[in-house]
N, C-alpha and C. Protein backbone atom coordinates (compact mmCIF):
# COMPACT_ATOMS: atom_id res chain seq x y z
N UNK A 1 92.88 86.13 131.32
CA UNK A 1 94.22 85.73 130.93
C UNK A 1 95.14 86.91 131.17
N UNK A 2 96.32 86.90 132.00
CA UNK A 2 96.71 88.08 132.44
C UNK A 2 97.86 88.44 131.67
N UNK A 3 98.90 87.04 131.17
CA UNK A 3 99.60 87.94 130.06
C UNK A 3 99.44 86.74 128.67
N UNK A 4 100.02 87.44 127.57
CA UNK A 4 99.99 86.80 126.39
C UNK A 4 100.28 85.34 126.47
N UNK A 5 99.80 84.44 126.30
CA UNK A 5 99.95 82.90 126.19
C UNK A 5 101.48 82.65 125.43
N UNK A 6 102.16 81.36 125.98
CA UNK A 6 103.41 81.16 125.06
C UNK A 6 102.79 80.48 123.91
N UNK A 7 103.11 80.61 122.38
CA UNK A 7 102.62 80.00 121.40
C UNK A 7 103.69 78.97 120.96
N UNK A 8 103.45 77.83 121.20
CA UNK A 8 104.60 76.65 120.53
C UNK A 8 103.71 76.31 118.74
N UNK A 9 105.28 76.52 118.06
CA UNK A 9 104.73 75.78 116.32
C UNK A 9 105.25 74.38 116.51
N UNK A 10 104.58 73.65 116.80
CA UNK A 10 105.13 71.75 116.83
C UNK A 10 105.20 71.56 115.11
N UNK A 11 106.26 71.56 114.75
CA UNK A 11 106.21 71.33 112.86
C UNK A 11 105.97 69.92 113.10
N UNK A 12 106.46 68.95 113.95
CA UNK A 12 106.21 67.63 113.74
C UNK A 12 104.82 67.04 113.73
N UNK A 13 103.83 67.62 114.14
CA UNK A 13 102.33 67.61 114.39
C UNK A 13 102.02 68.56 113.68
N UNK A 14 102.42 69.39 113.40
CA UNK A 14 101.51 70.52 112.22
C UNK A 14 100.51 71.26 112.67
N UNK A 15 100.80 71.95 114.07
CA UNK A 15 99.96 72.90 114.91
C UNK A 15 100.42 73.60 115.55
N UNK A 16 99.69 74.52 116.26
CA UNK A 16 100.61 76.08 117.20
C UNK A 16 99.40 75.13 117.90
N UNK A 17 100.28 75.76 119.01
CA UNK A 17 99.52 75.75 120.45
C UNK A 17 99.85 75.89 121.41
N UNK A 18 99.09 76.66 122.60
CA UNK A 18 99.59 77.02 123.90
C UNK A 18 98.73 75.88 124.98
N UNK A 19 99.55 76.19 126.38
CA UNK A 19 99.07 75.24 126.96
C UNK A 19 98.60 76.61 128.15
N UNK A 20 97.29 76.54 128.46
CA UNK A 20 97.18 77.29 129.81
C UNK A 20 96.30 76.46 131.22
N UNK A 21 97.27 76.45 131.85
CA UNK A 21 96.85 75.33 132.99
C UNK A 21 97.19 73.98 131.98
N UNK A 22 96.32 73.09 132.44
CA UNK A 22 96.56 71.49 132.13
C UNK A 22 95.37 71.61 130.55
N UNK A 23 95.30 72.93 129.71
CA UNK A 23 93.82 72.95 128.81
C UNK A 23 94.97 73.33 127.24
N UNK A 24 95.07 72.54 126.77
CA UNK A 24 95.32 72.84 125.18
C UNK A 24 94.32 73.64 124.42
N UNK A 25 94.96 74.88 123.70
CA UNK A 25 94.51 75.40 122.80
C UNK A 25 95.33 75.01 121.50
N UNK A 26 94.94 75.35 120.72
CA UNK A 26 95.50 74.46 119.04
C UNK A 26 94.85 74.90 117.77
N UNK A 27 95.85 75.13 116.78
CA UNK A 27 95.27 75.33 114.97
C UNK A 27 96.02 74.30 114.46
N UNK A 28 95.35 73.30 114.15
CA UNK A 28 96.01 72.10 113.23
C UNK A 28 95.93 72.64 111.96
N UNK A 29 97.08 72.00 111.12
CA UNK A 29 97.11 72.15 109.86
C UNK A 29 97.92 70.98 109.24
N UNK A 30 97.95 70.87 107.41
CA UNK A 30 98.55 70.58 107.12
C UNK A 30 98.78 70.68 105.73
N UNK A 31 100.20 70.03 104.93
CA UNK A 31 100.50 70.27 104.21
C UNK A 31 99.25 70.03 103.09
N UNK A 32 98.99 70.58 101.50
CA UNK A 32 98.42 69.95 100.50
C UNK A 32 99.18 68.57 99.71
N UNK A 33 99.40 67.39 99.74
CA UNK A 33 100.05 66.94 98.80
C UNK A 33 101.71 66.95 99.35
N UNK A 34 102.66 66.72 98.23
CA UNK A 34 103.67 66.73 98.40
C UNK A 34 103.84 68.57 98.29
N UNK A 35 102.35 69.59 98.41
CA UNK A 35 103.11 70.73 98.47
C UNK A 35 103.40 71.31 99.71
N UNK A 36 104.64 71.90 99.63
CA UNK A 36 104.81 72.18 101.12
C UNK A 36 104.80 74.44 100.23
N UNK A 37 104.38 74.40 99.59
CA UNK A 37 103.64 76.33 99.46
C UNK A 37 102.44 76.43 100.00
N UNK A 38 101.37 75.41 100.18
CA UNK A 38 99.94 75.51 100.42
C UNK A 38 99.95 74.49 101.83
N UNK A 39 98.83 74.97 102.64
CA UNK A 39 98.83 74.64 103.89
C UNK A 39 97.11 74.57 104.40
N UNK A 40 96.33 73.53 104.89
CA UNK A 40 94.67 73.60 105.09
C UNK A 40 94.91 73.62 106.58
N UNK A 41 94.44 74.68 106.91
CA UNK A 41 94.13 74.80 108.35
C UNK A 41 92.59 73.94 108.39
N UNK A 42 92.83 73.02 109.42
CA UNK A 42 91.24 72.19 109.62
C UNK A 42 90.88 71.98 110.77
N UNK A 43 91.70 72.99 111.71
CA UNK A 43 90.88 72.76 112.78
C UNK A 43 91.68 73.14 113.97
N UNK A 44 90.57 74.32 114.73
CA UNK A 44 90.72 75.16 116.15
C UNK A 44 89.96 75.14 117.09
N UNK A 45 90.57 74.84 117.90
CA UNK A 45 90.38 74.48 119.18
C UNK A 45 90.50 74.89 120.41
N UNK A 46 89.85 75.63 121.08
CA UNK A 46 89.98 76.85 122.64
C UNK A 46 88.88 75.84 123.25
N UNK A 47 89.34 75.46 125.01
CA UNK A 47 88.36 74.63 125.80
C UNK A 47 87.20 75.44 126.03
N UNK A 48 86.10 75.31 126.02
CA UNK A 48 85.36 76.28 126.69
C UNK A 48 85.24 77.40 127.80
N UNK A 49 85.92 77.18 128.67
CA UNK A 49 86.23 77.80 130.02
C UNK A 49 87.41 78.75 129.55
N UNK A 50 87.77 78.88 128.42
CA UNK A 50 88.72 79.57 127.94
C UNK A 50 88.40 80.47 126.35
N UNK A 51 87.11 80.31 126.14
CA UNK A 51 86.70 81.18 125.17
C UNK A 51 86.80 82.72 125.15
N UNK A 52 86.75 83.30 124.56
CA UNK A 52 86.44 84.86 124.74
C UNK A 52 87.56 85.62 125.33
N UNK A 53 88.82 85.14 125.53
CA UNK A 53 90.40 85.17 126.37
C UNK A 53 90.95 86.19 124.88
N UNK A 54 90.82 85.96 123.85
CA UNK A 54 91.78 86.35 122.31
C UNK A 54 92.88 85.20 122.33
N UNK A 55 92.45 83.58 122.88
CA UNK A 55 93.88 82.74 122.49
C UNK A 55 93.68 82.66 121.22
N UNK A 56 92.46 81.90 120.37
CA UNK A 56 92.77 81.65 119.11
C UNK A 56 93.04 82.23 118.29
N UNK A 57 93.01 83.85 118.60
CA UNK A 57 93.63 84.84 117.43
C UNK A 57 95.36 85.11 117.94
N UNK A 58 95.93 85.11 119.00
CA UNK A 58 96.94 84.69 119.57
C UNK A 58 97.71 83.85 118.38
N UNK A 59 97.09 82.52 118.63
CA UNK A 59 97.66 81.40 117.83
C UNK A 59 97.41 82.23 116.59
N UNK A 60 96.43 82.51 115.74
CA UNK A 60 96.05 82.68 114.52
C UNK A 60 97.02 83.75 114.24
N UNK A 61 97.62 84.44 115.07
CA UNK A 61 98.76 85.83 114.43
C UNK A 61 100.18 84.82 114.50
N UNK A 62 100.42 84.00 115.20
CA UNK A 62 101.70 83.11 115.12
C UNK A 62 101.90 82.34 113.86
N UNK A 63 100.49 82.23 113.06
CA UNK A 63 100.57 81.15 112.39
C UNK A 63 100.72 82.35 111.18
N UNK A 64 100.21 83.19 111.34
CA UNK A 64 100.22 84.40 109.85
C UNK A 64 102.08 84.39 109.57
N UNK A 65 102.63 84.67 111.10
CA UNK A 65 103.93 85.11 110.99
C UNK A 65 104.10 83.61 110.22
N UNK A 66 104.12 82.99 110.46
CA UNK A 66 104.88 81.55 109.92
C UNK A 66 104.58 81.84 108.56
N UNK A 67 103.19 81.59 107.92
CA UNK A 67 103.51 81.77 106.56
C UNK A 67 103.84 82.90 106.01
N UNK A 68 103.31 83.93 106.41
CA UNK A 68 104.33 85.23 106.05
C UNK A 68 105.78 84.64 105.39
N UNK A 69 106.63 84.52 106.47
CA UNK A 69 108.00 84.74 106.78
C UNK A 69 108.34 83.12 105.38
N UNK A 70 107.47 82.52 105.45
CA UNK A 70 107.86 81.33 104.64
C UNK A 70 106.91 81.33 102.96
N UNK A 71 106.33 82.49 102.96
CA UNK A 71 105.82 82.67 101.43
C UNK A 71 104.51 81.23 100.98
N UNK A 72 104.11 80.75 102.57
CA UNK A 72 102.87 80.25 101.63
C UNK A 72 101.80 80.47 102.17
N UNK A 73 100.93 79.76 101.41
CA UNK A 73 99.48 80.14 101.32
C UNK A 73 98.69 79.06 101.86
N UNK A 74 97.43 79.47 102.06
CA UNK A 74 96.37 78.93 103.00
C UNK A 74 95.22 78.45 102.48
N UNK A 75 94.25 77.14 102.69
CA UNK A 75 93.26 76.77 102.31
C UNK A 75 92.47 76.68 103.60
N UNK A 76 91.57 77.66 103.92
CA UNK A 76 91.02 77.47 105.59
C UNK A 76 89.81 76.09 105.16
N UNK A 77 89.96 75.35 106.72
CA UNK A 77 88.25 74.47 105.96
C UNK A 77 87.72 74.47 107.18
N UNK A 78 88.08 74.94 108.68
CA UNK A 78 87.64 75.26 109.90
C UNK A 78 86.93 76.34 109.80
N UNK A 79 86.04 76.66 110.33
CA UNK A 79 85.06 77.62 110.44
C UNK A 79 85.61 78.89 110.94
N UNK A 80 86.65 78.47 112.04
CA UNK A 80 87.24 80.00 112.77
C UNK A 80 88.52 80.39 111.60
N UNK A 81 89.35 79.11 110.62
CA UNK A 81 89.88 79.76 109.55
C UNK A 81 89.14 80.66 108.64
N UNK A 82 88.26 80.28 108.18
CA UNK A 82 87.10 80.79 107.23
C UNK A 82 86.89 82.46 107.74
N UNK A 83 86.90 82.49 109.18
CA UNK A 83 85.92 83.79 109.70
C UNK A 83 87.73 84.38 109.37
N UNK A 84 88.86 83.78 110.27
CA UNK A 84 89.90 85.06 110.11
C UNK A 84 90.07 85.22 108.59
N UNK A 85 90.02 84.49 107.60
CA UNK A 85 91.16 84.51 106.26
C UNK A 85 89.91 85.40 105.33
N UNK A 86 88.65 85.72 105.57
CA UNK A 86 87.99 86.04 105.14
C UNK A 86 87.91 87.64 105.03
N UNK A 87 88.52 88.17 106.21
CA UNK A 87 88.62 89.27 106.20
C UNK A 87 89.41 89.84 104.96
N UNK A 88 89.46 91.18 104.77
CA UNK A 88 90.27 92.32 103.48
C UNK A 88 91.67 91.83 104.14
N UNK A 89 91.79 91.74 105.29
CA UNK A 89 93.48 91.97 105.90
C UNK A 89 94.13 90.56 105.68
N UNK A 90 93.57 89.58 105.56
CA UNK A 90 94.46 88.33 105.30
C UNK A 90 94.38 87.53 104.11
N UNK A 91 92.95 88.23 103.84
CA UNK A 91 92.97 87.33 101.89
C UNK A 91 93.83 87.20 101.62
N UNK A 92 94.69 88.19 101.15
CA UNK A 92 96.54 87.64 100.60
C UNK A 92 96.50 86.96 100.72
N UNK A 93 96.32 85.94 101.96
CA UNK A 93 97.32 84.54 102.23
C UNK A 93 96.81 83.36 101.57
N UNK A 94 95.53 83.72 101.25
CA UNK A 94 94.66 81.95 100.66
C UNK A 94 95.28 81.45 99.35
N UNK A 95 94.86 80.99 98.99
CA UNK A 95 95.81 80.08 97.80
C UNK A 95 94.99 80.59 96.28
């Protein structure tokens, strides 16, 4: 991948995602409830032929800025949420 992927936040679908070639990459999420402070990431998605590139941490730093900048918090239930939010550096964000 030669430069940084464009990251689109679709709020109407409730996912970041870049497009490289005709191959969607994607972090779905969505709200808890009528709360719009808490947010379940459930699910990421890189095609195979596109693994091992750094898109889903790409997306995964677009999506930090978002809740950052908007003060909420995170319930990961995807496995690649689980591995980033797990770390010392992003606990903050879980709920």
């Amino acid at each position: 991948m030669p430069d940084k992927p464009e990251i689109i936040h679709d709020t109407l679908n409730k996912k970041f995602f870049c497009m490289i070639g005709n191959k969607e990459s994607l972090v779905e999420y969505d709200f808890l409830k009528d709360d719009t402070t808490i947010i379940e990431i459930y699910h990421t998605f890189v095609p195979q032929e596109l693994r091992g590139l750094g898109i889903a941490k790409e997306l995964y730093l677009e999506l930090i800025k978002y809740i950052d900048v908007n003060n909420i918090k995170i319930r990961p239930s995807c496995s690649y949420a689980l591995k980033i939010f797990s770390s010392d550096k992003y606990q903050k964000y879980l709920e």
